[in-house]
PDB file of N, CA and C in Angstrom:
ATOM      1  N   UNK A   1      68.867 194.015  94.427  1.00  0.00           N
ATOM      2  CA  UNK A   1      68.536 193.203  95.573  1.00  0.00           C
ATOM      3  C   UNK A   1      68.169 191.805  95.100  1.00  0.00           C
ATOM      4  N   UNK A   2      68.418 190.773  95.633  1.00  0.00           N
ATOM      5  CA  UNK A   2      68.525 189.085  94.928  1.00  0.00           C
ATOM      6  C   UNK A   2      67.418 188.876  96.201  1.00  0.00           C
ATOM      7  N   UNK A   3      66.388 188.075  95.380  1.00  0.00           N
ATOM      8  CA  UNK A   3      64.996 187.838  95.977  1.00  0.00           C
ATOM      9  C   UNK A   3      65.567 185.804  96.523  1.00  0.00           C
ATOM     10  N   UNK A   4      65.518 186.017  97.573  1.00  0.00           N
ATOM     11  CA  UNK A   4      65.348 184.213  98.188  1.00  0.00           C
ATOM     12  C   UNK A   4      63.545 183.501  98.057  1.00  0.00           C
ATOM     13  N   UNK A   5      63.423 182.716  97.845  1.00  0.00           N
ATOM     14  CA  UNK A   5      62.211 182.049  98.267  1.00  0.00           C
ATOM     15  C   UNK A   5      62.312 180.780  98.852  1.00  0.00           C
ATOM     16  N   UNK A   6      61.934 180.359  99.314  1.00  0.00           N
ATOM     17  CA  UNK A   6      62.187 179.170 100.176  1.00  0.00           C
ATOM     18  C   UNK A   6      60.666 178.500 100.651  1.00  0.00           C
ATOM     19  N   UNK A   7      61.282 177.042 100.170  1.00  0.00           N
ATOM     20  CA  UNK A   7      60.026 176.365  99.649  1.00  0.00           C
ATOM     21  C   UNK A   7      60.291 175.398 100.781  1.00  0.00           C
ATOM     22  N   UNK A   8      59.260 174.226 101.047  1.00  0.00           N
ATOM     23  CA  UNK A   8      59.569 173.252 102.464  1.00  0.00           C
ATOM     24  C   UNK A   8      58.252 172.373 101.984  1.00  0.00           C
ATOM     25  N   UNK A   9      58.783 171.066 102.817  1.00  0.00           N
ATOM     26  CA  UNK A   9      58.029 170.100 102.289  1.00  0.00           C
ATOM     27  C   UNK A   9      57.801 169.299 101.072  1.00  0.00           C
ATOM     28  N   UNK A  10      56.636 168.634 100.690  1.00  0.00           N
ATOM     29  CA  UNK A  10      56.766 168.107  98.953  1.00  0.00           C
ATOM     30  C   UNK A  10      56.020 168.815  98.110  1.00  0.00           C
ATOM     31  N   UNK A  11      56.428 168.554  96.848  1.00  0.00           N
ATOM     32  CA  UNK A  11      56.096 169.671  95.892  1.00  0.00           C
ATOM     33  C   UNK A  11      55.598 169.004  94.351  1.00  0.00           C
ATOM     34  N   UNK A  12      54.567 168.398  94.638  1.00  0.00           N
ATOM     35  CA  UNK A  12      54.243 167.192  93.586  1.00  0.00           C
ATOM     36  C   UNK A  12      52.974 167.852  92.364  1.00  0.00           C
ATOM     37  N   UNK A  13      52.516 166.637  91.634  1.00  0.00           N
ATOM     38  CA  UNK A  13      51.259 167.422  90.965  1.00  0.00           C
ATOM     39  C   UNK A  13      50.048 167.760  92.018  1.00  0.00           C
ATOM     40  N   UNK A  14      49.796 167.252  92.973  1.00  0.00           N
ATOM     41  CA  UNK A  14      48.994 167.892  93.780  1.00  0.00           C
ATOM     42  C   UNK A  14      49.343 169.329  93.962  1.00  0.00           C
ATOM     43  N   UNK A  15      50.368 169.866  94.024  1.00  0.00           N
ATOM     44  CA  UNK A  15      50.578 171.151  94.324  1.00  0.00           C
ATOM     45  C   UNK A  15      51.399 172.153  93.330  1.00  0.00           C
ATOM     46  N   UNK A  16      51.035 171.282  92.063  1.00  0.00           N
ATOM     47  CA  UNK A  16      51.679 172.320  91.140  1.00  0.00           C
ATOM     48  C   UNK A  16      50.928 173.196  90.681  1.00  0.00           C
ATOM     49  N   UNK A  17      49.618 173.884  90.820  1.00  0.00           N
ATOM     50  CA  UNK A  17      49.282 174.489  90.619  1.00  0.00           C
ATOM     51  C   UNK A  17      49.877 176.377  91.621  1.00  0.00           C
ATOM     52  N   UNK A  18      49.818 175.426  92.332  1.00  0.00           N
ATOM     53  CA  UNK A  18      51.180 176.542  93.653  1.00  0.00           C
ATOM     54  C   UNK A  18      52.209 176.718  93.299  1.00  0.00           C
ATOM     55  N   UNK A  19      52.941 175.677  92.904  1.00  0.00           N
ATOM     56  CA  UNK A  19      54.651 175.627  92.393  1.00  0.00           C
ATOM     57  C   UNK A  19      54.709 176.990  91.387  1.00  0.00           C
ATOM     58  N   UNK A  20      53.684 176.262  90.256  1.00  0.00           N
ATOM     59  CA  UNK A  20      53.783 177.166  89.218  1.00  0.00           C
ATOM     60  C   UNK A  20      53.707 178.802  89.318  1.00  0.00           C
ATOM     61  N   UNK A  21      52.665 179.357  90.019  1.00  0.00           N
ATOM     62  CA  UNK A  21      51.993 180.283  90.465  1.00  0.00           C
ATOM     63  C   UNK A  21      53.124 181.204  91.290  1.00  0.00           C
ATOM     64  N   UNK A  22      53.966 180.212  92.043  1.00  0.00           N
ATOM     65  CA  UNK A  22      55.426 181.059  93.138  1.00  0.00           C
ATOM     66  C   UNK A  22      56.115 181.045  92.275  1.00  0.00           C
ATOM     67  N   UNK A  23      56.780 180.323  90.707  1.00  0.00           N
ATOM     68  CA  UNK A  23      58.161 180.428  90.435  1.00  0.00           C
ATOM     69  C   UNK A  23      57.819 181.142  88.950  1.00  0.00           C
ATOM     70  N   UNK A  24      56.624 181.253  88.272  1.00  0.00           N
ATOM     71  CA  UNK A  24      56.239 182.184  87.255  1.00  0.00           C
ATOM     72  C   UNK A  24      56.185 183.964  88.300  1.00  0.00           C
ATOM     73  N   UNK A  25      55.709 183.956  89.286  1.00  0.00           N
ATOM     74  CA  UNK A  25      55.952 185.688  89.294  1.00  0.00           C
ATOM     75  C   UNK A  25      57.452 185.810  89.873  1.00  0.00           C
ATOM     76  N   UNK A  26      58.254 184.989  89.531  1.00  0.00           N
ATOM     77  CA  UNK A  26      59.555 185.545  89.708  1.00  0.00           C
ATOM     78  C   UNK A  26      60.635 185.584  88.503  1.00  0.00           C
ATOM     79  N   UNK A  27      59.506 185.692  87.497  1.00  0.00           N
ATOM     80  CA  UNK A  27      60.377 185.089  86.108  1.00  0.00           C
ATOM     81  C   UNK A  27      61.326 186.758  85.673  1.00  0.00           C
ATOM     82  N   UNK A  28      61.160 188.019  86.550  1.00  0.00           N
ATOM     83  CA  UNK A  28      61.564 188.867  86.091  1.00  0.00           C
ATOM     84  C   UNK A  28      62.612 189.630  87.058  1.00  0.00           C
ATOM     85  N   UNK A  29      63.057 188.572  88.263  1.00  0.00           N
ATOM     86  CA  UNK A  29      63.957 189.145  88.995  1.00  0.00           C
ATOM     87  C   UNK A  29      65.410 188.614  88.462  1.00  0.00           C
ATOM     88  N   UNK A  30      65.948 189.714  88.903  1.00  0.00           N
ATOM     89  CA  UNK A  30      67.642 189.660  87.873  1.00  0.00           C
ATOM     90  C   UNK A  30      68.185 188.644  88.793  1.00  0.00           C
ATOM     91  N   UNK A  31      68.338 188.737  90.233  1.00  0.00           N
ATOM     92  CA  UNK A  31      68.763 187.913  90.840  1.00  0.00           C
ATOM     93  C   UNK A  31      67.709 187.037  91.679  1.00  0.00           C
ATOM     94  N   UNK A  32      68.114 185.805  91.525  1.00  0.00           N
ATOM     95  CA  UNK A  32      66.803 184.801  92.220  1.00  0.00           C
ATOM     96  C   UNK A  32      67.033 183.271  91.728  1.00  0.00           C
ATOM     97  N   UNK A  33      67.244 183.233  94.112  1.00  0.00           N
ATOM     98  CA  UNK A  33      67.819 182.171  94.453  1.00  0.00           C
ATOM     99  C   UNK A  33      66.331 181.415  94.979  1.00  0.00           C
ATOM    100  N   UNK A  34      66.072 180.201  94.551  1.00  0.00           N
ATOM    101  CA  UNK A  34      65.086 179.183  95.014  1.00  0.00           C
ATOM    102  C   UNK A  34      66.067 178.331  96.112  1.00  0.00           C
ATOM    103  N   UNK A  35      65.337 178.678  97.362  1.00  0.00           N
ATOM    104  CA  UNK A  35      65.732 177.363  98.712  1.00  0.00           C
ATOM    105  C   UNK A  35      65.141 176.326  98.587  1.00  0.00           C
ATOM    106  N   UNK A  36      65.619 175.032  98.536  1.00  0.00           N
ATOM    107  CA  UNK A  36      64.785 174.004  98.120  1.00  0.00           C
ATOM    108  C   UNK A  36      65.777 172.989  99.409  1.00  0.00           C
ATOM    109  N   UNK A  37      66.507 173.410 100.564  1.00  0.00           N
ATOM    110  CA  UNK A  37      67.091 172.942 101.272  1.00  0.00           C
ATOM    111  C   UNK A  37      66.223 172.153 102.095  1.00  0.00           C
ATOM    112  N   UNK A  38      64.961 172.446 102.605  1.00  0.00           N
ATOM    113  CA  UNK A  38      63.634 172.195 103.197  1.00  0.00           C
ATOM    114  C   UNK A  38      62.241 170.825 102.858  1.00  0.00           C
ATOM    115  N   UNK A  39      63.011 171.091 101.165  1.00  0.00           N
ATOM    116  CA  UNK A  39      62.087 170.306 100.618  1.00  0.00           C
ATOM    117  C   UNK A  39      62.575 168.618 100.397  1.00  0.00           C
ATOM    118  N   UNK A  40      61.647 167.799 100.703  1.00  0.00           N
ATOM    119  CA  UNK A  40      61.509 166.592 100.800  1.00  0.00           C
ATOM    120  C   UNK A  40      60.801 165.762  99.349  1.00  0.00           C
ATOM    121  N   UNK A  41      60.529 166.300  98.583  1.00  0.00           N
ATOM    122  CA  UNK A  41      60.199 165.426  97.567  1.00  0.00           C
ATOM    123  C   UNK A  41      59.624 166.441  96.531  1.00  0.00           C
ATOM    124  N   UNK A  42      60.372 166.714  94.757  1.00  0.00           N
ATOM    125  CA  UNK A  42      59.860 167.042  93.642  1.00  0.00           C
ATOM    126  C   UNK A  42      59.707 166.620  92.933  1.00  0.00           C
ATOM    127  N   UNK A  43      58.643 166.392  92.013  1.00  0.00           N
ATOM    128  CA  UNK A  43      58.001 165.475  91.271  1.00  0.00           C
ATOM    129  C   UNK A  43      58.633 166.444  89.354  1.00  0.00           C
ATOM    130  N   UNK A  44      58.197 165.353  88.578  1.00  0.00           N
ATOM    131  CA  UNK A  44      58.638 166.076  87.553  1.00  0.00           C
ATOM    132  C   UNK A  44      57.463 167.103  86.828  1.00  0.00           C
ATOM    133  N   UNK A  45      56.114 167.362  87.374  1.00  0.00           N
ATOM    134  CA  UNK A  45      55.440 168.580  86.775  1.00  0.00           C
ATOM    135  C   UNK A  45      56.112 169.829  87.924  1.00  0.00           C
ATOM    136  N   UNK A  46      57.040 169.877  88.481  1.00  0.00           N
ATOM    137  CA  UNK A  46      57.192 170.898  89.356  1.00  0.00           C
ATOM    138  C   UNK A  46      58.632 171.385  88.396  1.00  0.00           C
ATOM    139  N   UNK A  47      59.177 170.018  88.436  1.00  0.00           N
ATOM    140  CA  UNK A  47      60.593 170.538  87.711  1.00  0.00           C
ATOM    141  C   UNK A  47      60.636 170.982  86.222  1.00  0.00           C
ATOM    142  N   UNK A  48      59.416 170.698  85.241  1.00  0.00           N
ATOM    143  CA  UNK A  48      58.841 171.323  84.032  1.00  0.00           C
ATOM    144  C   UNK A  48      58.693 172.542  84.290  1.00  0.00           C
ATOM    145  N   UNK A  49      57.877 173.178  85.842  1.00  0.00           N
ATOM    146  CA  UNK A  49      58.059 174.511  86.004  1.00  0.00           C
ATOM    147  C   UNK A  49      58.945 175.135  85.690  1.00  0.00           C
ATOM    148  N   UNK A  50      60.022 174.720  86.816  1.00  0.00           N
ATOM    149  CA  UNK A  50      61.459 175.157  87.064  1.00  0.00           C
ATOM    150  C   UNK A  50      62.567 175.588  85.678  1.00  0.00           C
ATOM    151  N   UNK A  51      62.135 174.700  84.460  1.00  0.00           N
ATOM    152  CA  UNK A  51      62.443 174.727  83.327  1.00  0.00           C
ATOM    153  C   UNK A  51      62.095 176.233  82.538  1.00  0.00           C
ATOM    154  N   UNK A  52      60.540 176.001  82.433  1.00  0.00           N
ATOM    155  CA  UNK A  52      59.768 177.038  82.143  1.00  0.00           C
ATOM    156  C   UNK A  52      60.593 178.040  82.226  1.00  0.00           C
ATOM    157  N   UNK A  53      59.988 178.537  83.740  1.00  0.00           N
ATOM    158  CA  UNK A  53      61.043 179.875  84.715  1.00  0.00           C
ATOM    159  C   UNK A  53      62.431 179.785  83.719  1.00  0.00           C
ATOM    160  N   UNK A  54      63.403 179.098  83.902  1.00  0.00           N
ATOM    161  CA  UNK A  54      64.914 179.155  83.483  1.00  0.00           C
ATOM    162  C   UNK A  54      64.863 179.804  82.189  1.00  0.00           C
ATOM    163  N   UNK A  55      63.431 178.911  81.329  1.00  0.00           N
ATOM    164  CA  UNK A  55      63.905 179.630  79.400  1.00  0.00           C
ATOM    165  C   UNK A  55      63.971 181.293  79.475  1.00  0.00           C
ATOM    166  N   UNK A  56      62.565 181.397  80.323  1.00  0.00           N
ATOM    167  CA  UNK A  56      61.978 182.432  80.463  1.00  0.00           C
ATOM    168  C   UNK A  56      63.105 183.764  80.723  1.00  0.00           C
ATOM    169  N   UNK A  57      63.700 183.467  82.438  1.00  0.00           N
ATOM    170  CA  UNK A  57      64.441 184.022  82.414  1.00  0.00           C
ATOM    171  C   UNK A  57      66.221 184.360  81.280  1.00  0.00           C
ATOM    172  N   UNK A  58      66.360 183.231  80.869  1.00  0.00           N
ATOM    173  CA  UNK A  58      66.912 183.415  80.066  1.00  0.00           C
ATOM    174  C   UNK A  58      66.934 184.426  78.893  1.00  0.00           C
ATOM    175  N   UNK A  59      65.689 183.901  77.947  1.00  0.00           N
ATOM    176  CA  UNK A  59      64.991 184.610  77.342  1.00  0.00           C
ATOM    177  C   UNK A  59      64.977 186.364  77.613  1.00  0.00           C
ATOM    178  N   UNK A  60      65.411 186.945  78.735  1.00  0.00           N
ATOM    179  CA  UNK A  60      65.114 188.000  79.238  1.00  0.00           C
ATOM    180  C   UNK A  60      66.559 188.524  79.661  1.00  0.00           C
ATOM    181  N   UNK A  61      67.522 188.035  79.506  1.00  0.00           N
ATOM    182  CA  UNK A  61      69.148 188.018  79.936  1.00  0.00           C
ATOM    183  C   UNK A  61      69.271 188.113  81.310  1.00  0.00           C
ATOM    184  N   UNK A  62      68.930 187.255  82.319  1.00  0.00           N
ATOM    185  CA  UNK A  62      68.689 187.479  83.581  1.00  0.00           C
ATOM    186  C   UNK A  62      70.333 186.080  83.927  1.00  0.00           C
ATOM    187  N   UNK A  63      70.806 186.107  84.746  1.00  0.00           N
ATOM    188  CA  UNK A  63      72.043 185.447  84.937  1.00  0.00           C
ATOM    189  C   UNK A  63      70.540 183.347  85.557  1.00  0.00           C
ATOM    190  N   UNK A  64      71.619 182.708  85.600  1.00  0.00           N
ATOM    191  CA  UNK A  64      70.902 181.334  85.840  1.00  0.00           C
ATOM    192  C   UNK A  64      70.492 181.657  87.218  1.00  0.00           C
ATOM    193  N   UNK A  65      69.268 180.994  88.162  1.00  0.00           N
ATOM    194  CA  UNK A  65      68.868 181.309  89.010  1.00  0.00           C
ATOM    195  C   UNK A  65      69.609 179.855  89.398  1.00  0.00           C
ATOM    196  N   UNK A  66      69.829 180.599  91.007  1.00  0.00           N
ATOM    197  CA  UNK A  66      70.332 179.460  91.934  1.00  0.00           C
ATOM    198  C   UNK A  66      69.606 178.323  92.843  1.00  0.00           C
ATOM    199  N   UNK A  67      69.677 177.121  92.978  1.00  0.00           N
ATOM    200  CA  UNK A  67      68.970 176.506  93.907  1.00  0.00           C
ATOM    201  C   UNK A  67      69.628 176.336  94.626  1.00  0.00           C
ATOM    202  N   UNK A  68      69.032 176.510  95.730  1.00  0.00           N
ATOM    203  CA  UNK A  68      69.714 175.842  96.911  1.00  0.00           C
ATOM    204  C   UNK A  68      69.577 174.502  97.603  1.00  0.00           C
ATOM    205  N   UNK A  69      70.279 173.074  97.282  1.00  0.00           N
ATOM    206  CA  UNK A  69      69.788 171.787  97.846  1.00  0.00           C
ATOM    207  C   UNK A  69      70.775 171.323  98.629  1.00  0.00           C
ATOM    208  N   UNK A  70      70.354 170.728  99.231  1.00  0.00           N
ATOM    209  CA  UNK A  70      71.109 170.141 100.498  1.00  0.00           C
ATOM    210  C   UNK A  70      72.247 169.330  99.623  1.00  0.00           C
ATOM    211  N   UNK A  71      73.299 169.131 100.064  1.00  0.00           N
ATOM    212  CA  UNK A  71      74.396 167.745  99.736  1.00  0.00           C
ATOM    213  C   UNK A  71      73.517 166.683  99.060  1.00  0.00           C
ATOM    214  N   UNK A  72      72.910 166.340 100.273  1.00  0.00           N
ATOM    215  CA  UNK A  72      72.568 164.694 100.276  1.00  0.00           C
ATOM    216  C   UNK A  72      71.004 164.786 100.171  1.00  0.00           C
ATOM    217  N   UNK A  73      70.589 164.567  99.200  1.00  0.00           N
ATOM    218  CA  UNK A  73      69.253 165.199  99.573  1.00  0.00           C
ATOM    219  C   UNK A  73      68.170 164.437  98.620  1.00  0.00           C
ATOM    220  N   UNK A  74      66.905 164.014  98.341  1.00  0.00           N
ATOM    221  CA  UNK A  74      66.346 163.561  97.250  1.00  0.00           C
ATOM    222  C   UNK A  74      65.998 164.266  96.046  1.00  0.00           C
ATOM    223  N   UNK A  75      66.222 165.589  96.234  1.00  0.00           N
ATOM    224  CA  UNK A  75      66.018 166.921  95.567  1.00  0.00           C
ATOM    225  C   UNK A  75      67.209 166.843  94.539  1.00  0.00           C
ATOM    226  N   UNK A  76      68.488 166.837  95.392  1.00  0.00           N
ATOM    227  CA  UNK A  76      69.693 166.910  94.324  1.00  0.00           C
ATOM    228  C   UNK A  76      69.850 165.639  93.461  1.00  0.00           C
ATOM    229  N   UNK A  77      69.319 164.999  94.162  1.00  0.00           N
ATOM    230  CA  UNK A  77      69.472 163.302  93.261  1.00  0.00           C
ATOM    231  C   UNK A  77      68.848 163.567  92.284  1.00  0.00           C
ATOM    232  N   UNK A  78      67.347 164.233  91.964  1.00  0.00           N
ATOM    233  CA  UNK A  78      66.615 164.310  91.129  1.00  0.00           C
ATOM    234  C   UNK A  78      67.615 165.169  90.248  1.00  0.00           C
ATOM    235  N   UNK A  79      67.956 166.127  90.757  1.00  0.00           N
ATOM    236  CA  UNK A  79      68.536 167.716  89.800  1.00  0.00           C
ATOM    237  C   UNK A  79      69.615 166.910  88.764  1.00  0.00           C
ATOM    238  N   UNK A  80      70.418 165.844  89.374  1.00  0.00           N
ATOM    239  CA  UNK A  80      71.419 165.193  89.136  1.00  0.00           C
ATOM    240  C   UNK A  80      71.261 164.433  88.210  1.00  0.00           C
ATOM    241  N   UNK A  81      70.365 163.241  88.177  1.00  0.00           N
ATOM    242  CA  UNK A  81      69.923 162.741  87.726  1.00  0.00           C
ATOM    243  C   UNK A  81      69.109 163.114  86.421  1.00  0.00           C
ATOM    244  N   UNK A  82      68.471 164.285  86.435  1.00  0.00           N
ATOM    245  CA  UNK A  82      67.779 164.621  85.211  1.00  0.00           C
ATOM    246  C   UNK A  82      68.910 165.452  84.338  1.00  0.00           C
ATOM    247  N   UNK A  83      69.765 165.863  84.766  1.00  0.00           N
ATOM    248  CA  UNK A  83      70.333 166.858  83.915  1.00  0.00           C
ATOM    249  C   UNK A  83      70.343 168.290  84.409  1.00  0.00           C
ATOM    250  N   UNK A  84      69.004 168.534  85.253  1.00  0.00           N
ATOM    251  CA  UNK A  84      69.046 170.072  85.785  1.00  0.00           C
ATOM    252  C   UNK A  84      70.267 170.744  86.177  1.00  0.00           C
ATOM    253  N   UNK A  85      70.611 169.938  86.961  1.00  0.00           N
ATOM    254  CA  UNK A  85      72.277 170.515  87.758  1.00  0.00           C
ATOM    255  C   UNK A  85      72.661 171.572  86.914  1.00  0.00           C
ATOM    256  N   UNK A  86      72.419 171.255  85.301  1.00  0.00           N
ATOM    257  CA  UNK A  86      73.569 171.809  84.977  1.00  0.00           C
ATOM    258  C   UNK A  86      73.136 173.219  84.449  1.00  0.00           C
ATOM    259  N   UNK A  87      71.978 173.178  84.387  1.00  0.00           N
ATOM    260  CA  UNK A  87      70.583 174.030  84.197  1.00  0.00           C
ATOM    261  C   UNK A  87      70.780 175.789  84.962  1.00  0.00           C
ATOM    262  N   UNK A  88      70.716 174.916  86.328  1.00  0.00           N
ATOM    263  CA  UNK A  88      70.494 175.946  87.319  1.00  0.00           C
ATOM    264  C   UNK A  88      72.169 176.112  87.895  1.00  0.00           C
ATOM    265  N   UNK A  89      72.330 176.954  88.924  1.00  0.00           N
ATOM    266  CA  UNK A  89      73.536 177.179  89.720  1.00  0.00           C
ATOM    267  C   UNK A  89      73.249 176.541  91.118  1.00  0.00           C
ATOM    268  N   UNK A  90      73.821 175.355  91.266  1.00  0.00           N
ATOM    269  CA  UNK A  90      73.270 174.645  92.507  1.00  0.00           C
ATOM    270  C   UNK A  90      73.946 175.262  93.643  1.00  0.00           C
ATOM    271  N   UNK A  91      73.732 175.503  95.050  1.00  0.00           N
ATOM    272  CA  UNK A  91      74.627 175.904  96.041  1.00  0.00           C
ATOM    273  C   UNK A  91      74.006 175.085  97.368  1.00  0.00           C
ATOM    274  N   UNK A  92      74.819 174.749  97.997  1.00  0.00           N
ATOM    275  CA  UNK A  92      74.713 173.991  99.344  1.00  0.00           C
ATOM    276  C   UNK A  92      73.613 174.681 100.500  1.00  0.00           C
ATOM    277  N   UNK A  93      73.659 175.686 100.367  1.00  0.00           N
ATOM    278  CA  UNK A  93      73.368 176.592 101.365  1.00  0.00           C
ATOM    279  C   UNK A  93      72.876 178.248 101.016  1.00  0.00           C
ATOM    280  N   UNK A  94      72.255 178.918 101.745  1.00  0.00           N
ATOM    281  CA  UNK A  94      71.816 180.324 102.244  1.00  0.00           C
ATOM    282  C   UNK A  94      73.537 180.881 102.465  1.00  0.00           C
ATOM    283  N   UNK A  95      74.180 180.286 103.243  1.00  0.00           N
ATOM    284  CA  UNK A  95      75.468 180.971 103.761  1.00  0.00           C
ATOM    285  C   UNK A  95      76.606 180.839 102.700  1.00  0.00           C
ATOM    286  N   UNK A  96      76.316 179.908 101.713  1.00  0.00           N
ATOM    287  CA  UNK A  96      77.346 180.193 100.545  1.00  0.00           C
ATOM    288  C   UNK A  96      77.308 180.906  99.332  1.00  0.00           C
ATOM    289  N   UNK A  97      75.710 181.365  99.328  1.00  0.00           N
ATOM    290  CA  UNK A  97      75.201 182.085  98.165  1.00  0.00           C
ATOM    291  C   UNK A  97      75.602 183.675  99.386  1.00  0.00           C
ATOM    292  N   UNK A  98      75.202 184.040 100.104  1.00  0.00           N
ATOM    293  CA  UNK A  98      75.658 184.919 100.948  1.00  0.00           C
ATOM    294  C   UNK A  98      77.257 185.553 100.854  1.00  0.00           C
ATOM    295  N   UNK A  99      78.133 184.446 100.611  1.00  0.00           N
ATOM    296  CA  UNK A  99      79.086 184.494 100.506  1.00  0.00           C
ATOM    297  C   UNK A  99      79.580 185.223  99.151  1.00  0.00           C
ATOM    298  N   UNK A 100      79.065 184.796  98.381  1.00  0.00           N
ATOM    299  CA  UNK A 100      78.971 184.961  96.997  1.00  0.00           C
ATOM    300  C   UNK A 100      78.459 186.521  96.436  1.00  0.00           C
ATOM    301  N   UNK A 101      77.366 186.984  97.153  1.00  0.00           N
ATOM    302  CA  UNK A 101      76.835 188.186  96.297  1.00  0.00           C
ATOM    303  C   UNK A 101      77.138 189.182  97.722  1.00  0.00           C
ATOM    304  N   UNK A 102      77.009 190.922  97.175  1.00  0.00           N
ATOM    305  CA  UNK A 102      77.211 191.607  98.382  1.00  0.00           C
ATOM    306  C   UNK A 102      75.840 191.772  98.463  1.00  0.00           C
ATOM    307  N   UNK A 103      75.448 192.346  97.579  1.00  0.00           N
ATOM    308  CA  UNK A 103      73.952 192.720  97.911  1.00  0.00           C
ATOM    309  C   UNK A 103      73.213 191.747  98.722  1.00  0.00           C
ATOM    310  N   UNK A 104      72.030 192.783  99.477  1.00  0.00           N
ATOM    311  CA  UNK A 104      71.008 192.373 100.010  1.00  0.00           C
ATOM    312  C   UNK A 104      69.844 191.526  99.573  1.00  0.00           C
ATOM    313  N   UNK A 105      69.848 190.807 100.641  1.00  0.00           N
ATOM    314  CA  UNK A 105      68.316 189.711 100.223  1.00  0.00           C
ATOM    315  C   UNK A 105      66.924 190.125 100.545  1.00  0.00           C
ATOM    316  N   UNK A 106      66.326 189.844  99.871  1.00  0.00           N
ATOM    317  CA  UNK A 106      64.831 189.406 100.273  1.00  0.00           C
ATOM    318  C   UNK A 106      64.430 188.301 100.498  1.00  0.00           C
ATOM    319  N   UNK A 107      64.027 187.296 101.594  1.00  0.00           N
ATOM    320  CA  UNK A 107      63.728 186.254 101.832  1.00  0.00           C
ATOM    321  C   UNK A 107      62.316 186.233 102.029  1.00  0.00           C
ATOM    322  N   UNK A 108      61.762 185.412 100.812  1.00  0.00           N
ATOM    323  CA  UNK A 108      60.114 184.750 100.839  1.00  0.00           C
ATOM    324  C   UNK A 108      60.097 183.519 100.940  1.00  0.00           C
ATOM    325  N   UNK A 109      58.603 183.131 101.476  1.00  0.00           N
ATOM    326  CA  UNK A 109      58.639 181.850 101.744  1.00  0.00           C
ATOM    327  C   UNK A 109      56.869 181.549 101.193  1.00  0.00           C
ATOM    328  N   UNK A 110      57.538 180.217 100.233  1.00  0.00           N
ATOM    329  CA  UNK A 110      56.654 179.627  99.261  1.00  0.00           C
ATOM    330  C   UNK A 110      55.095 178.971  99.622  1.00  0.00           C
ATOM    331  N   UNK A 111      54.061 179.414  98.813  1.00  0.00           N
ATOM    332  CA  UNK A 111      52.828 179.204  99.688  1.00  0.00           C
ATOM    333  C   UNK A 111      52.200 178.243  98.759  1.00  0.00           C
ATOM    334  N   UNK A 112      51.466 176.722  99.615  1.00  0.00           N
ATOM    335  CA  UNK A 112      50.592 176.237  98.991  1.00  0.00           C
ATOM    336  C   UNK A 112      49.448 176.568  99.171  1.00  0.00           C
ATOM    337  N   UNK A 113      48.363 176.343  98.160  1.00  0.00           N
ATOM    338  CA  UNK A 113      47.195 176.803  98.214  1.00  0.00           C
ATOM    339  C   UNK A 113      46.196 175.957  99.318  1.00  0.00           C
ATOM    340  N   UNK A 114      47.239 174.698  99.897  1.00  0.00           N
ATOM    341  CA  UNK A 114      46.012 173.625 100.853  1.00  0.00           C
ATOM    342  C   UNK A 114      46.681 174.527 102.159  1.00  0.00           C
ATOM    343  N   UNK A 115      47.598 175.186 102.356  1.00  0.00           N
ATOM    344  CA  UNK A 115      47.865 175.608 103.585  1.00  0.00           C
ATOM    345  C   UNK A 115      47.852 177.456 103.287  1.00  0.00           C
ATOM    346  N   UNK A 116      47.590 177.567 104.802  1.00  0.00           N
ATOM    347  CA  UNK A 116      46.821 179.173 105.860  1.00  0.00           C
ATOM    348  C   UNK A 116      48.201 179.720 105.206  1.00  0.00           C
ATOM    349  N   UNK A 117      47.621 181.199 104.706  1.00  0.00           N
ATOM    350  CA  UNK A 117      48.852 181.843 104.626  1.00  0.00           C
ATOM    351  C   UNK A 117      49.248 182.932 106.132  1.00  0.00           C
ATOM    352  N   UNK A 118      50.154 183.120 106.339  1.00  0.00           N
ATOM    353  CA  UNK A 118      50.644 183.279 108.194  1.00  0.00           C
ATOM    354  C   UNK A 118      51.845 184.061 107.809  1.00  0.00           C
TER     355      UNK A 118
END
């Protein structure tokens, strides 16, 4: 089963103590797609996470985890721009990674510690 999480909003050092905390307990799923379609601004202690996670999983023979960023987005500019792109498996969308695997999802959604969990 390929675990989704889906993150929204910005995701800076103010809130990397959250970042870190959601994308370290997923360092052991075989399949695991990060939604980042939502999100509006990542700073680079979030994307050091994101790194982390990748060796990690690596490290563990787990296939590259997918992000999901919009086309046009400030997210992909960053991914682009740093080199990540090539890091992770980028996909446009929920409906093209869908496309892609048969199996079933689990869809979570990413919690900061300044906001109610609901």
């Amino acid at each position: 089963m390929a675990t989704v999480v889906a993150f929204a909003g910005e995701w800076d050092v103010a809130s990397q103590k959250s970042f870190r905390r959601e994308v370290r307990r997923l360092d052991e799923e075989s399949v695991l797609i990060l939604d980042f379609s939502e999100v509006a601004y990542v700073d680079s202690s979030c994307l050091a996470e994101l790194i982390v996670m990748e060796r990690k999983r690596s490290e563990s023979g787990f296939p590259r985890a997918t992000l999901i960023v919009k086309a046009v987005s400030p997210v992909r500019k960053v991914l682009e721009v740093s080199g990540l792109a090539k890091i992770f498996r980028i996909a446009g969308s929920l409906d093209e990674v869908q496309a892609e695997h048969k199996e079933p999802f689990v869809v979570e959604y990413a919690q900061r510690d300044d906001e109610p969990y609901g």
